[in-house]
N, C-alpha and C. Protein backbone atom coordinates (compact mmCIF):
# COMPACT_ATOMS: atom_id res chain seq x y z
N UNK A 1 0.84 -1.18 0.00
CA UNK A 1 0.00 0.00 0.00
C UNK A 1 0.89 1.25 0.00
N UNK A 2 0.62 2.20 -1.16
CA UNK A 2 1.48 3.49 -1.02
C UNK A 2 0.52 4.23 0.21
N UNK A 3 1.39 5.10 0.37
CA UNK A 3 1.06 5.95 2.15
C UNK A 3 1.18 7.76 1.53
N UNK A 4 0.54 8.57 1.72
CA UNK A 4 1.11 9.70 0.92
C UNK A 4 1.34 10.29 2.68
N UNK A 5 2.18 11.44 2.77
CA UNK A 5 3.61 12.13 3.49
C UNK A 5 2.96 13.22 3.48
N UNK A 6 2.86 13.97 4.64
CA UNK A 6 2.83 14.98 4.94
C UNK A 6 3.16 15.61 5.91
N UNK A 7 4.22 17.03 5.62
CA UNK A 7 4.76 17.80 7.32
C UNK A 7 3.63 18.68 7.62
N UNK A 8 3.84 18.51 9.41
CA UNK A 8 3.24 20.12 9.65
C UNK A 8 3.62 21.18 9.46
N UNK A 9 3.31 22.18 9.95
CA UNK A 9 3.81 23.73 9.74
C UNK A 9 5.17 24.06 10.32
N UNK A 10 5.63 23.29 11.31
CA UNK A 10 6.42 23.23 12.89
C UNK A 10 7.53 22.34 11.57
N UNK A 11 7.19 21.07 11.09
CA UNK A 11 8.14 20.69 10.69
C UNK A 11 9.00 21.13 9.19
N UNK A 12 7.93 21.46 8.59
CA UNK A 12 8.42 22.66 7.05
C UNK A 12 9.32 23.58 7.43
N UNK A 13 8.84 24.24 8.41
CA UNK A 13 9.87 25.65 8.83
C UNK A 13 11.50 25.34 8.93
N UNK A 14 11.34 23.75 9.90
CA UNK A 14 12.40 23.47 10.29
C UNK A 14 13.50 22.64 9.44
N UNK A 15 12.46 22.19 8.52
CA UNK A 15 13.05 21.43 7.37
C UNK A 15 14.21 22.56 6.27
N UNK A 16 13.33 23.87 6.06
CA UNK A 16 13.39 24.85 4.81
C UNK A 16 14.91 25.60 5.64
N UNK A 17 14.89 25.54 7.26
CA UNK A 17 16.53 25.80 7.90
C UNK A 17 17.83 24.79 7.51
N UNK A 18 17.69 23.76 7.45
CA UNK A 18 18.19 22.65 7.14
C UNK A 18 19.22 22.90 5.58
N UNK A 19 20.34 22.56 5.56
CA UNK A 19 21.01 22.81 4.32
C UNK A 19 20.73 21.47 3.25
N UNK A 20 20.95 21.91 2.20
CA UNK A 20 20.57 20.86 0.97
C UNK A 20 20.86 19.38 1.08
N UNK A 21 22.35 19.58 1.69
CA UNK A 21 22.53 17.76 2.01
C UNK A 21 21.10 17.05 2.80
N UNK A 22 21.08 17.77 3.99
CA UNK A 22 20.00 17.66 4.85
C UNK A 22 18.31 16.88 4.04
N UNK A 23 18.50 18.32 3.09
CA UNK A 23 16.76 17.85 2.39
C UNK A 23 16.72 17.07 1.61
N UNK A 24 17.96 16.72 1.00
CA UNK A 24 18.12 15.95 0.24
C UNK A 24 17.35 14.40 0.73
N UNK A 25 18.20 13.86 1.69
CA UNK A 25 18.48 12.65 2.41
C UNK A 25 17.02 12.85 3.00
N UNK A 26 16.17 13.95 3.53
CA UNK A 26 14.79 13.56 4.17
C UNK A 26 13.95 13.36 3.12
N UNK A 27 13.89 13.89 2.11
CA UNK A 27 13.20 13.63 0.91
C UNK A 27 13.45 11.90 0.04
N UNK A 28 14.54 11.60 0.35
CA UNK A 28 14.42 10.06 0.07
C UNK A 28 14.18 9.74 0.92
N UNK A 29 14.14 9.96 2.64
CA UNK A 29 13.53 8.95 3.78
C UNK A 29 11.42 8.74 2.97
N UNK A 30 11.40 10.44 2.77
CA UNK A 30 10.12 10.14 2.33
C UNK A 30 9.23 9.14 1.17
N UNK A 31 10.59 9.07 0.45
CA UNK A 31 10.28 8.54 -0.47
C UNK A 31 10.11 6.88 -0.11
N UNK A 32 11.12 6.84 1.11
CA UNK A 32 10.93 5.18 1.80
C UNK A 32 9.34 5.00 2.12
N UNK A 33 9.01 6.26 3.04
CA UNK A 33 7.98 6.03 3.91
C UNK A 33 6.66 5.99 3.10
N UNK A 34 6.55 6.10 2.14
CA UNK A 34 5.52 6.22 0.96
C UNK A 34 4.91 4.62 0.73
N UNK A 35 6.51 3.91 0.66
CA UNK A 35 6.37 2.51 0.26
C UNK A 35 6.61 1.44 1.49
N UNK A 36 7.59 2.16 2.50
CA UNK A 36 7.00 1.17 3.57
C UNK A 36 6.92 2.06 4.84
N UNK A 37 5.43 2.22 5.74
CA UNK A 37 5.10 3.14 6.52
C UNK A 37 6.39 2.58 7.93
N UNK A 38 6.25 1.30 7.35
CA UNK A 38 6.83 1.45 9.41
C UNK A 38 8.52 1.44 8.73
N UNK A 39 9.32 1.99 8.29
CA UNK A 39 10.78 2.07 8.01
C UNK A 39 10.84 3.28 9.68
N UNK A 40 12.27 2.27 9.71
CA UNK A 40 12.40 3.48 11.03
C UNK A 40 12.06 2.86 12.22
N UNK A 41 12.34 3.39 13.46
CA UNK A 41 12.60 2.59 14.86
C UNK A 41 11.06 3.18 15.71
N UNK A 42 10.48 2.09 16.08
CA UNK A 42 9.02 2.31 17.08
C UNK A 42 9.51 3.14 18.06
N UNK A 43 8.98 4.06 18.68
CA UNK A 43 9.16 5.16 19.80
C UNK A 43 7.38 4.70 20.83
N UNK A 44 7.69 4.13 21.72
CA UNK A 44 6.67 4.07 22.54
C UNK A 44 5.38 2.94 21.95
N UNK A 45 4.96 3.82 20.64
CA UNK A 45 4.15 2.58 19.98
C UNK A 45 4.32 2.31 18.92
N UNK A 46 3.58 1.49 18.32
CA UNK A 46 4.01 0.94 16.83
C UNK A 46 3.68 2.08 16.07
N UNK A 47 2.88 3.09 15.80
CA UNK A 47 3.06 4.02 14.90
C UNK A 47 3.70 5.54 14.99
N UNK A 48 4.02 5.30 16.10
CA UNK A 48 5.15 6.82 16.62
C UNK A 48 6.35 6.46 16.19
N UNK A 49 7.36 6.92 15.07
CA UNK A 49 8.58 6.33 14.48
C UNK A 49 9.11 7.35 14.51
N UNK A 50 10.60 7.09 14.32
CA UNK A 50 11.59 8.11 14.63
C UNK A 50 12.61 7.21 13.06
N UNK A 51 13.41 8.08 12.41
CA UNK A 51 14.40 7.86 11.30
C UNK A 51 15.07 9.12 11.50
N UNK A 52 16.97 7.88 10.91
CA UNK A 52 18.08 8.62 11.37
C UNK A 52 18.37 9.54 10.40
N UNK A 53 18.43 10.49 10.04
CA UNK A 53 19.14 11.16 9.47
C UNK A 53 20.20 12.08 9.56
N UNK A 54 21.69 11.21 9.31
CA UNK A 54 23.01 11.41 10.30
C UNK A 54 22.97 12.00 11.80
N UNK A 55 23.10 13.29 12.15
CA UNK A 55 22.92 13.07 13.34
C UNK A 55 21.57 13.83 13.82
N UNK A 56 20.90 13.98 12.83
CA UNK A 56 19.61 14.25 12.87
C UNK A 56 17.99 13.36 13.05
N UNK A 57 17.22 13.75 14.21
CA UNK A 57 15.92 12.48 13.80
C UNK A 57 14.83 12.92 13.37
N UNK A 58 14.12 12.43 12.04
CA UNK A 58 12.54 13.08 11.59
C UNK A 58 11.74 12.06 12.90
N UNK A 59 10.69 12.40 13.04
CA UNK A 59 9.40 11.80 13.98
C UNK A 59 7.97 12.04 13.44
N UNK A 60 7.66 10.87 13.00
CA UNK A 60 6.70 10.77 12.38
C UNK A 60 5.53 9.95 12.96
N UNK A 61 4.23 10.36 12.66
CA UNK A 61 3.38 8.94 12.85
C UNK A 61 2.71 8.44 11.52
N UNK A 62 2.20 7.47 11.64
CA UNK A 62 1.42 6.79 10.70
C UNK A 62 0.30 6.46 11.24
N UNK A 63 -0.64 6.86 10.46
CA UNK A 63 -2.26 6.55 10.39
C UNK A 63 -2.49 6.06 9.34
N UNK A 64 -3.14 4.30 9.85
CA UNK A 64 -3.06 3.32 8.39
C UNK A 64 -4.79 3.83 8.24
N UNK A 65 -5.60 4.42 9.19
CA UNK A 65 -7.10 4.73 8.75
C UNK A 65 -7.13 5.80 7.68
N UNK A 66 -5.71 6.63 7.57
CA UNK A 66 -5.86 7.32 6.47
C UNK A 66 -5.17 7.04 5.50
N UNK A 67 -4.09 6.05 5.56
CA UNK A 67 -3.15 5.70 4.56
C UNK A 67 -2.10 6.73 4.50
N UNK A 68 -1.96 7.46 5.59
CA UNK A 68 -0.85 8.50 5.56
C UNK A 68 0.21 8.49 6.70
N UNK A 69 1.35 9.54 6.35
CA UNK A 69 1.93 9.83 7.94
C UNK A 69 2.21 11.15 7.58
N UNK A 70 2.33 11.70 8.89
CA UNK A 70 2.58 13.06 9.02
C UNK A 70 3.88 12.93 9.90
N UNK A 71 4.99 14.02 9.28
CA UNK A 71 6.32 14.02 9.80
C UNK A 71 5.67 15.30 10.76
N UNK A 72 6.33 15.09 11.96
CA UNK A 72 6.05 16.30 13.00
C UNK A 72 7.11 16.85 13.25
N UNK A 73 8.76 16.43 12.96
CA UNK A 73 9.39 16.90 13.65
C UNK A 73 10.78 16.74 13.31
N UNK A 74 12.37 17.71 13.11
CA UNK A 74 12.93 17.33 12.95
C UNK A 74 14.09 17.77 13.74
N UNK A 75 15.25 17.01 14.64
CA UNK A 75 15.31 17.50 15.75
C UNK A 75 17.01 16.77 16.11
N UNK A 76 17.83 16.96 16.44
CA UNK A 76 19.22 16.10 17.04
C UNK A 76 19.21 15.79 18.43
N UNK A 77 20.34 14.75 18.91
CA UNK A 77 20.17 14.43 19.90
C UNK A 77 19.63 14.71 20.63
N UNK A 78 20.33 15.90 21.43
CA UNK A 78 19.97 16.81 22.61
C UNK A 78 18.99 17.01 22.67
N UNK A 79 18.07 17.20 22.18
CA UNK A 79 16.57 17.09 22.20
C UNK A 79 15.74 16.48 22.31
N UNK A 80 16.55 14.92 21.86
CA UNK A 80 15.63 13.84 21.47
C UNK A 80 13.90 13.49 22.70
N UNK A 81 14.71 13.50 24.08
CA UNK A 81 13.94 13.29 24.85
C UNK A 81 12.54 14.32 24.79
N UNK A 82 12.82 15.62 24.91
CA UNK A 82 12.16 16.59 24.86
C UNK A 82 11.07 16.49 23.83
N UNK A 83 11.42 16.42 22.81
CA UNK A 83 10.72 16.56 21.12
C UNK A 83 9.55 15.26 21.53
N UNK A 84 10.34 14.11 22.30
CA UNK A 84 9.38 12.39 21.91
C UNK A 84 8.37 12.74 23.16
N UNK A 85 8.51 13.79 23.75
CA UNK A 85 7.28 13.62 25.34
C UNK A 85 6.76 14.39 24.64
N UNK A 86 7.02 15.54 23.68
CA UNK A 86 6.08 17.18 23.75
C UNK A 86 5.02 16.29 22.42
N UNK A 87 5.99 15.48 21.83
CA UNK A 87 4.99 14.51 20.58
C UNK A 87 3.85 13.84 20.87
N UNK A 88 4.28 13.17 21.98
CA UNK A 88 3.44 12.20 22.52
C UNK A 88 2.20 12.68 23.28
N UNK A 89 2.63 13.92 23.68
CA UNK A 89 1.42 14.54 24.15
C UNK A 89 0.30 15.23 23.24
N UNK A 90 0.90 15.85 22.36
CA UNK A 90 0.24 15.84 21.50
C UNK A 90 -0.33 15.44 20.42
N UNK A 91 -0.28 14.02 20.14
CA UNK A 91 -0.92 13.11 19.75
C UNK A 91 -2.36 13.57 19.41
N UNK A 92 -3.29 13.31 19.68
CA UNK A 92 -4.86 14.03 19.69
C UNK A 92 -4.41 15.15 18.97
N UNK A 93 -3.75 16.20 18.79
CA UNK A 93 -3.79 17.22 18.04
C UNK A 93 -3.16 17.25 16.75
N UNK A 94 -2.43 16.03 16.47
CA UNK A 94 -1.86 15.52 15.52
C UNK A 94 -3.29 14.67 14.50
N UNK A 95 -3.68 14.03 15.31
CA UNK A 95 -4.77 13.54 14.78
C UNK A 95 -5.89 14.33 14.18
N UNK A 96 -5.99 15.47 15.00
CA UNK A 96 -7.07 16.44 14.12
C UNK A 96 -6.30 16.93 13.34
N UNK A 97 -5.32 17.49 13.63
CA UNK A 97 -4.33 18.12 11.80
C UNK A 97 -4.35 17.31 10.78
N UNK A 98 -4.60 15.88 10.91
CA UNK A 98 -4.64 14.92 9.62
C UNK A 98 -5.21 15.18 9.16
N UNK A 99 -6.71 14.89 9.99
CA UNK A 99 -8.14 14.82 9.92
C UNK A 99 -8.49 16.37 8.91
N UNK A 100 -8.14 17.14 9.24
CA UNK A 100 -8.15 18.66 8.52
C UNK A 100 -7.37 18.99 6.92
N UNK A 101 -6.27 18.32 7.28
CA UNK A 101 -5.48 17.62 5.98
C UNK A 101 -6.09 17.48 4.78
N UNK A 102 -6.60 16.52 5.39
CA UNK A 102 -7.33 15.34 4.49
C UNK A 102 -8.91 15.66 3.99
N UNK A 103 -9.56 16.65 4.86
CA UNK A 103 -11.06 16.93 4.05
C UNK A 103 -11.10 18.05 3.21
């Protein structure tokens, strides 16, 4: 099943800072995640994923009810912890941004 990709607003901004090597390499992660949703390491649950990009991590979820994922986030170490609680909490609000997405 193809999956179609979408960032939020939070993650575009942070993406468009990012130098070319950078977008390069997230733009083929996307191109993974299109064709297989779960590429990339489970964070808490099976559809909260995290992918490496050198010393950088995108954080994404997947919603197979929509056939999509939305990248939320792109972020390095030092953060890591921070970025995966402020995600996780907002979950439910991730879900209506799909939901809004998508109609």
């Amino acid at each position: 099943m193809v999956y179609a990709v979408y960032g939020t607003e939070t993650f575009e901004k942070e993406f468009e800072k990012l130098g070319k090597d950078y977008q390069d390499s997230i733009k083929k992660i996307f191109l993974q995640l299109k064709e297989n949703s779960y590429v990339g390491d489970p964070i808490r649950y099976k559809f909260f994923r995290e992918k490496r990009v050198k010393e950088k991590r995108i954080y994404y979820i997947v919603y197979e009810e929509f056939s999509s994922i939305l990248v939320v986030a792109v972020e390095g170490k030092k953060a890591q912890q921070d970025t995966i609680n402020e995600i996780i909490k907002l979950l439910p609000e991730f879900k209506i941004y799909m939901k809004e997405l998508l109609s």
